[in-house]
C-alpha atoms as a PDB file:
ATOM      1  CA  UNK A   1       0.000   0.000   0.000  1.00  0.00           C
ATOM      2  CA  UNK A   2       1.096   3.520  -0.327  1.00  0.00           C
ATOM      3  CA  UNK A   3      -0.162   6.410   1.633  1.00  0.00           C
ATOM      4  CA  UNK A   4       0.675   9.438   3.757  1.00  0.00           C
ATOM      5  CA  UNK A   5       0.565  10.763   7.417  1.00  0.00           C
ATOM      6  CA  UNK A   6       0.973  13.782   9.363  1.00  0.00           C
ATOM      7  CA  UNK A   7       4.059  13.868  11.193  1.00  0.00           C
ATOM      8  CA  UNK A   8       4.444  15.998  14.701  1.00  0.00           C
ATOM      9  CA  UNK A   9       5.809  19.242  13.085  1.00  0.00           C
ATOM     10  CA  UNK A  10       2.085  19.127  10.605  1.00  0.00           C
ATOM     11  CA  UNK A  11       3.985  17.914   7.837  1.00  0.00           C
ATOM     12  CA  UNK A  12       2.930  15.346   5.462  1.00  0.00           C
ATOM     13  CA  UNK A  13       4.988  11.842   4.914  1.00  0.00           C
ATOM     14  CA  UNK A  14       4.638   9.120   2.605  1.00  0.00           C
ATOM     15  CA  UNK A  15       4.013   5.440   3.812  1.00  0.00           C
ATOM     16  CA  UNK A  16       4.232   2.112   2.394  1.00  0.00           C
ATOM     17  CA  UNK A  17       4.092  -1.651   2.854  1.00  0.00           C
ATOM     18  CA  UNK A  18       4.093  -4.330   0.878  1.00  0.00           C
ATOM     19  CA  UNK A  19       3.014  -7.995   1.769  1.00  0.00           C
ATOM     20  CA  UNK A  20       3.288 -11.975   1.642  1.00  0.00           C
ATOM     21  CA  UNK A  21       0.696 -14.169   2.981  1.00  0.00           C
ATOM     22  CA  UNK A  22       0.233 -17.746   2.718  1.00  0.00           C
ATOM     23  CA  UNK A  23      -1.948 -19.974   3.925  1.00  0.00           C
ATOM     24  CA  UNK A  24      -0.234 -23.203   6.197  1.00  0.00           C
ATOM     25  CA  UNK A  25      -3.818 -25.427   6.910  1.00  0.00           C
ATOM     26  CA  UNK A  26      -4.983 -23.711   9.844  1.00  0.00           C
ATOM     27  CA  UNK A  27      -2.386 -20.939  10.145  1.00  0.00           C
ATOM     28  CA  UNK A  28      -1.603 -18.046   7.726  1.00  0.00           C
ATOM     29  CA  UNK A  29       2.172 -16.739   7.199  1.00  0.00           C
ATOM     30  CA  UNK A  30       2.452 -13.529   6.135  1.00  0.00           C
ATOM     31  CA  UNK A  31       5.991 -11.388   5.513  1.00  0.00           C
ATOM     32  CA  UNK A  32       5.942  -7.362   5.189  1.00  0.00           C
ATOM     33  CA  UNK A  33       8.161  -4.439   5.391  1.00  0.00           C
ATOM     34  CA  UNK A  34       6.683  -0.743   5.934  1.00  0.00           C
ATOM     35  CA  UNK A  35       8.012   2.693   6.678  1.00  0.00           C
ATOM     36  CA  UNK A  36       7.860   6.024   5.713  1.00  0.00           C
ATOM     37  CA  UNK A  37       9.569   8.798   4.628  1.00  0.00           C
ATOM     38  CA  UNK A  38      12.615   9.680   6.167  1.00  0.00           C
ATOM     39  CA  UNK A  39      13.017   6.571   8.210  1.00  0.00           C
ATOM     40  CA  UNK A  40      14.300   2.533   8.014  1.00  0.00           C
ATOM     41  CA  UNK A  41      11.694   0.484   6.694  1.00  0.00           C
ATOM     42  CA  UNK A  42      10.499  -2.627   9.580  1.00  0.00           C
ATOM     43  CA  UNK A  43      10.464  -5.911   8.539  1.00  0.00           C
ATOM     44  CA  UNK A  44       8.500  -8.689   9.862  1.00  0.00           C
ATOM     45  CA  UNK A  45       7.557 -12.735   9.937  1.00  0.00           C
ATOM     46  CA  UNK A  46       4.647 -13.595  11.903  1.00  0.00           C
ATOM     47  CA  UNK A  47       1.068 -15.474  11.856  1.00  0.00           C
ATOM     48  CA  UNK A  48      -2.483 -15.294  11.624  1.00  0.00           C
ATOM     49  CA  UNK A  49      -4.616 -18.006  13.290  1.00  0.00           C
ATOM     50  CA  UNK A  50      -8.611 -17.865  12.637  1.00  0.00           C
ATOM     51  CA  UNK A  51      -9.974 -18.662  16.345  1.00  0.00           C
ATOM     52  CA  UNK A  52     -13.462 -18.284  15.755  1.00  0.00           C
ATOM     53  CA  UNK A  53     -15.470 -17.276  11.936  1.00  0.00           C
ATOM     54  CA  UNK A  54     -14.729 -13.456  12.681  1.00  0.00           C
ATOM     55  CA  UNK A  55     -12.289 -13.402  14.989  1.00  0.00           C
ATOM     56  CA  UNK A  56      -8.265 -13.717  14.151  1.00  0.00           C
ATOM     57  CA  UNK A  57      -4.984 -13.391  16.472  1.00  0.00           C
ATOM     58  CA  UNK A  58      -2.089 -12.879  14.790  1.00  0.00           C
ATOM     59  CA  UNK A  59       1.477 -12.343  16.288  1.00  0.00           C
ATOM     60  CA  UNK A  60       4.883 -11.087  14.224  1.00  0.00           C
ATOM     61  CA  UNK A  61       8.943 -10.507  14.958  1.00  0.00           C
ATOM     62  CA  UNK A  62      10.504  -7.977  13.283  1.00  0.00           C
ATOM     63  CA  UNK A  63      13.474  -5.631  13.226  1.00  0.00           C
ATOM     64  CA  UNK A  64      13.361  -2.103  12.190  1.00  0.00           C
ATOM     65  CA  UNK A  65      16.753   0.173  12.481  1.00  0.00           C
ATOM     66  CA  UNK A  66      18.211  -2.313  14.570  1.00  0.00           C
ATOM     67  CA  UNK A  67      15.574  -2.714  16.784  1.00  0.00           C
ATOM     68  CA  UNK A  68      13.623  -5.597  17.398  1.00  0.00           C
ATOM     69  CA  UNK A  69       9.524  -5.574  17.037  1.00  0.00           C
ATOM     70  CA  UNK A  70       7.138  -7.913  18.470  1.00  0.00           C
ATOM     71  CA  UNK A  71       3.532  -7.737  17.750  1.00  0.00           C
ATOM     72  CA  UNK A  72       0.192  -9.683  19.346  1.00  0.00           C
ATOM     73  CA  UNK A  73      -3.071  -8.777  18.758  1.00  0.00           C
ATOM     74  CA  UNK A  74      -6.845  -9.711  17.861  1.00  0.00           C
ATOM     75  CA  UNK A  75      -9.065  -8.369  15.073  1.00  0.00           C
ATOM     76  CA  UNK A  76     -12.311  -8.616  15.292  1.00  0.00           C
ATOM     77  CA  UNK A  77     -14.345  -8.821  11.938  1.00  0.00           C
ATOM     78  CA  UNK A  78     -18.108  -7.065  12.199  1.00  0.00           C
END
């Protein structure tokens, strides 16, 4: 995706991400890497797990300018 945002200062930055999903039976892997302008992009590995018809939790590991990210969360589908 491509996009923009408004930074602290009220100026406007591009964004993007880009990516990878595939499906493992009962698990989905998915690979990205976002940023925006003026920064490292992240990177990240993680999956998706379908616990009930409209609700997923999903948890990635990633690094992003030498950092490491770790993600967890739960989307709810209405």
């Amino acid at each position: 995706n491509l996009g923009s945002a408004q930074d602290q200062a009220g100026s406007y930055v591009t964004t993007r991400g880009l990516a990878w999903e595939r499906s493992l039976g009962s698990v989905t892997l998915h690979l990205e890497s976002f940023g925006q302008q003026n920064s490292k992009p992240a990177r990240a590995i993680g999956l998706r797990h379908d616990v009930l018809p409209q609700l997923q939790i999903d948890a990635s590991l990633g690094r992003q300018a030498g950092q490491t990210l770790t993600t967890m969360g739960l989307k709810w589908m209405f």
